[in-house]
C-alpha atoms as a PDB file:
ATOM      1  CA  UNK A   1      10.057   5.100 -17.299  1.00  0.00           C
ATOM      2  CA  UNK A   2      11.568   3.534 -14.432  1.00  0.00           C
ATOM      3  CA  UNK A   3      15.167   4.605 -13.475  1.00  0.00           C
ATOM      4  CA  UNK A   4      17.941   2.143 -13.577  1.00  0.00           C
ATOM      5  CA  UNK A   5      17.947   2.010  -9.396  1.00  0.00           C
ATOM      6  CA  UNK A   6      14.236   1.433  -9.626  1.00  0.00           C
ATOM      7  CA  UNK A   7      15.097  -1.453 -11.903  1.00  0.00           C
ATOM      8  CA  UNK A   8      17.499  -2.677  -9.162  1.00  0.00           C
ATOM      9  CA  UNK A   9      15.112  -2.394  -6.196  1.00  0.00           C
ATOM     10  CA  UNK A  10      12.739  -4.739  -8.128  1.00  0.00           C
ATOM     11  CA  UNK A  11      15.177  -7.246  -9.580  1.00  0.00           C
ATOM     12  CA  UNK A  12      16.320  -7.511  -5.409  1.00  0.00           C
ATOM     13  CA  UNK A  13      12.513  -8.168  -4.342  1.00  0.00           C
ATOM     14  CA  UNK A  14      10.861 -10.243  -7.316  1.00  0.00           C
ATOM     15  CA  UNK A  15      13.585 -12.516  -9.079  1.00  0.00           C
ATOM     16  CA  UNK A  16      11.305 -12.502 -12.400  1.00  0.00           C
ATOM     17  CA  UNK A  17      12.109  -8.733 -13.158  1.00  0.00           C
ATOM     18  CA  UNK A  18      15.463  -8.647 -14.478  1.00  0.00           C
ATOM     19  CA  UNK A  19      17.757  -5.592 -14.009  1.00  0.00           C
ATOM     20  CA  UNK A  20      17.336  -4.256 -17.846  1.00  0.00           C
ATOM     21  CA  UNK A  21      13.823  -4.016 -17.381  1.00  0.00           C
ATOM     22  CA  UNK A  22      12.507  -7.510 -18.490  1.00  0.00           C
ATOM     23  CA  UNK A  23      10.503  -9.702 -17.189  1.00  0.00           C
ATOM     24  CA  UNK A  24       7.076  -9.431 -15.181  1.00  0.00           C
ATOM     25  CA  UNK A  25       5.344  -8.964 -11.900  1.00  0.00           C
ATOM     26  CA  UNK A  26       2.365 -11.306 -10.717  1.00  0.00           C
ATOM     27  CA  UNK A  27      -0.507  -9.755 -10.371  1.00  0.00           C
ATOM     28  CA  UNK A  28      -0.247 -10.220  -6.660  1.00  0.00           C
ATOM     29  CA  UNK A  29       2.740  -8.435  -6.084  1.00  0.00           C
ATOM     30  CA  UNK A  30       1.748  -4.983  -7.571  1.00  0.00           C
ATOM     31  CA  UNK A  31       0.573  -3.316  -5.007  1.00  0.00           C
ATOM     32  CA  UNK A  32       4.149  -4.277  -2.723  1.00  0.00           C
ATOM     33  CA  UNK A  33       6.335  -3.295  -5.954  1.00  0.00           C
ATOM     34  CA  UNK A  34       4.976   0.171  -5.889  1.00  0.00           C
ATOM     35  CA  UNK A  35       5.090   0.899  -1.803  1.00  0.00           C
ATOM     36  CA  UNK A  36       8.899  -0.467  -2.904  1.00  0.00           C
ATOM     37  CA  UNK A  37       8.902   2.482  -5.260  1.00  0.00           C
ATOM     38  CA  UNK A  38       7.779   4.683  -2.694  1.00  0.00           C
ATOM     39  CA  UNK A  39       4.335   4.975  -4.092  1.00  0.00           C
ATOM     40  CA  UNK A  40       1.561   3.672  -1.143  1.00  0.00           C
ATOM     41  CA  UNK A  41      -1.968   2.541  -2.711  1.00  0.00           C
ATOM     42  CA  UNK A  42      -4.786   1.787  -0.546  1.00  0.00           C
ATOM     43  CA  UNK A  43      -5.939  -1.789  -1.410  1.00  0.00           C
ATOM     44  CA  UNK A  44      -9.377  -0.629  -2.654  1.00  0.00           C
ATOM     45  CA  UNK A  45      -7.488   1.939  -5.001  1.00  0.00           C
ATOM     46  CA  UNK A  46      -5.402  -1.019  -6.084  1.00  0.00           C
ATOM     47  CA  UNK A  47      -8.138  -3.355  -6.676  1.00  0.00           C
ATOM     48  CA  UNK A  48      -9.684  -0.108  -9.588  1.00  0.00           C
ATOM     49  CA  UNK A  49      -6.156   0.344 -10.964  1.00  0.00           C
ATOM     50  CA  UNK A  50      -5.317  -3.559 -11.754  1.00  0.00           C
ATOM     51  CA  UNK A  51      -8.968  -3.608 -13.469  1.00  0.00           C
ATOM     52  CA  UNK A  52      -8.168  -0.336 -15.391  1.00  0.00           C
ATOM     53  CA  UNK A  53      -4.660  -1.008 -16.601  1.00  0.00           C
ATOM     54  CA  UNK A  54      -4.248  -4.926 -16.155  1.00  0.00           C
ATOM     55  CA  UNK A  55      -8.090  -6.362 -16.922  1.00  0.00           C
ATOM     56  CA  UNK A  56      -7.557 -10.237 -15.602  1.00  0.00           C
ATOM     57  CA  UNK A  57      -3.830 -10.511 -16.559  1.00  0.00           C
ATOM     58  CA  UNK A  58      -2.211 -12.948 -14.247  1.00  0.00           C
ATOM     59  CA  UNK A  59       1.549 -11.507 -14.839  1.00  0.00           C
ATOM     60  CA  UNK A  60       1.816  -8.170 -15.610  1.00  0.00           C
ATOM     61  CA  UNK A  61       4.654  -7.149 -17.597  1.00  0.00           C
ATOM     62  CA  UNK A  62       7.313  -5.137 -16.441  1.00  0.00           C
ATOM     63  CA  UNK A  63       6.132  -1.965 -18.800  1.00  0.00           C
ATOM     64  CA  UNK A  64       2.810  -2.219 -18.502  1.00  0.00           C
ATOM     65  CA  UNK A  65       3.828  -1.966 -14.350  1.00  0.00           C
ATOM     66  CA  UNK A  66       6.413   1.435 -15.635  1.00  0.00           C
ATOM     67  CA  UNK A  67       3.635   2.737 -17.029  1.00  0.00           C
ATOM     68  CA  UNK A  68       0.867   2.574 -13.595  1.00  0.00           C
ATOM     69  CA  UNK A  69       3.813   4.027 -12.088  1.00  0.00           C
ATOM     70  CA  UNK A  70       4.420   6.549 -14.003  1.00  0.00           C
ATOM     71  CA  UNK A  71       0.340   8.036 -14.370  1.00  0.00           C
ATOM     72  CA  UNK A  72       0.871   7.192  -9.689  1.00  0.00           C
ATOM     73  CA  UNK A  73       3.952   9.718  -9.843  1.00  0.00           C
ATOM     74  CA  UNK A  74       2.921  12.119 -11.994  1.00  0.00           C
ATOM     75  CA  UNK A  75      -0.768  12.249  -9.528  1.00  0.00           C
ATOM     76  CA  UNK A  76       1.902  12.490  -6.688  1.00  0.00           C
ATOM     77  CA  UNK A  77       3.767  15.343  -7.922  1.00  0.00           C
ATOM     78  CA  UNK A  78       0.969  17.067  -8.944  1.00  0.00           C
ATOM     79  CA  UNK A  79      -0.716  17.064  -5.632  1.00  0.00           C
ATOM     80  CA  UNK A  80       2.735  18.273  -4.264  1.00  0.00           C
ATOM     81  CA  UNK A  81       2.816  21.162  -6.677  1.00  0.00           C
ATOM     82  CA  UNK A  82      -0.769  21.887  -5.946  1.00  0.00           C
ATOM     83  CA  UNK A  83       0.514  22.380  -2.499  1.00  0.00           C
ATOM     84  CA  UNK A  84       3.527  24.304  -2.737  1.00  0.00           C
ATOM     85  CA  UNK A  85       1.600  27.241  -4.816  1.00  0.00           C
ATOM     86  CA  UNK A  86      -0.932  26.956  -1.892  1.00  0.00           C
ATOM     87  CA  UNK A  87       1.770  27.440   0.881  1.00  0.00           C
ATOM     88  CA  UNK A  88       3.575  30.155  -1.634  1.00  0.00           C
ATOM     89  CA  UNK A  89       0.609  32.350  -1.376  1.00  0.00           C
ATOM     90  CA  UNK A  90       0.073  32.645   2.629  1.00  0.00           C
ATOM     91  CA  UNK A  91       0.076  35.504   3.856  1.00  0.00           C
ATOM     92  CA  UNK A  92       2.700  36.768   7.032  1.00  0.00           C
ATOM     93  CA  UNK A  93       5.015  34.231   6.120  1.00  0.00           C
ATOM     94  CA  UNK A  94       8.489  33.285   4.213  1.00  0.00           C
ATOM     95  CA  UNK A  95      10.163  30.328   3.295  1.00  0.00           C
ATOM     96  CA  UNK A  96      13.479  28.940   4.098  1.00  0.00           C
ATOM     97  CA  UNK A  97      15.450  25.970   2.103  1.00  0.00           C
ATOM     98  CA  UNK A  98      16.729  22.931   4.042  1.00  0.00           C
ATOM     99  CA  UNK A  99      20.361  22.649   3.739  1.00  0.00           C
ATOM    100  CA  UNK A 100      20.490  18.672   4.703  1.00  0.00           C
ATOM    101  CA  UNK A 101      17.896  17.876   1.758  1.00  0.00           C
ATOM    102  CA  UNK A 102      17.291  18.608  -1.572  1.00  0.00           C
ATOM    103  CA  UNK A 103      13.810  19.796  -2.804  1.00  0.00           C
ATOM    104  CA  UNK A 104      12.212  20.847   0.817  1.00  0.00           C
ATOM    105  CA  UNK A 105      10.935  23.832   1.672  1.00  0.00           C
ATOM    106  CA  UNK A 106       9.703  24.942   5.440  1.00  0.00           C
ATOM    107  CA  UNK A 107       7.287  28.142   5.123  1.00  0.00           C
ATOM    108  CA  UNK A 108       7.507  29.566   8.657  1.00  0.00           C
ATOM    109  CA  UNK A 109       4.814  31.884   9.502  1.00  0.00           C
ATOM    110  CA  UNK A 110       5.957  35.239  11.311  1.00  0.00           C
ATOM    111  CA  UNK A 111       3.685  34.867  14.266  1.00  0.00           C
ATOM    112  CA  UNK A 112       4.999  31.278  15.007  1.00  0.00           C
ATOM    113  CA  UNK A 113       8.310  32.675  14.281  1.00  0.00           C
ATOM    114  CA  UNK A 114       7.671  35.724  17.241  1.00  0.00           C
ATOM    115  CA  UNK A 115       5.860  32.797  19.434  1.00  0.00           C
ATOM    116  CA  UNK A 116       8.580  30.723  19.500  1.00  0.00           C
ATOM    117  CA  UNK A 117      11.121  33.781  20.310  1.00  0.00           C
ATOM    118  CA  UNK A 118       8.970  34.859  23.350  1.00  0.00           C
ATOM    119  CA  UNK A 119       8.618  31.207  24.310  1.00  0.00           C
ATOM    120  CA  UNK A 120      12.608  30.947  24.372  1.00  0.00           C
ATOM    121  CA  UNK A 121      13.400  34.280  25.834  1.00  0.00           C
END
């Protein structure tokens, strides 16, 4: 489901998606609605996922759009989480949070850590 500033970043860019979540997309402007969203598809990726969800439909309605979005972010985050466990298991290493954003880790390895100490020293 798209969130209510979602909703807003669409209604500013296509005038025929209201702010309540009405309305529709043309089929043309899919693929720019969702780099809005933050989600980039390759145009031949695009071309599969309007034939898969949207067949020949001309205007795609607004939750028929929430719902490509939502099976897009739910690959993203996925692939994210696929990589966090992968960076939680190296070896020589330990992670620090960021204290300007939320959600980001930075796994520093020990050697780079020692390298980087030399290299200042």
């Amino acid at each position: 489901m798209l969130s209510r500033e979602q909703l807003t970043d669409l209604n500013e860019n296509f005038p025929t998606v209201s702010e309540s979540g009405n309305g529709f997309l043309p089929r043309s402007d899919v693929q720019t609605a969702l780099k809005i969203l933050g989600i980039d598809v390759p145009g031949y990726k695009m071309r599969e996922l309007m034939d898969q969800h949207f067949g020949n439909e001309a205007q795609i309605d607004v939750d028929k759009f929430a719902k490509l979005f939502d099976t897009l972010d739910a690959q993203r985050n996925e692939e994210a989480n696929r990589w966090k466990q992968q960076t939680k298991q190296v070896s020589g290493a330990y992670q620090t949070h960021s204290s300007k954003q939320e959600n980001v880790q930075h796994t520093i390895r020990v050697e780079e850590e020692v390298a980087f100490s030399n290299w200042i020293n």
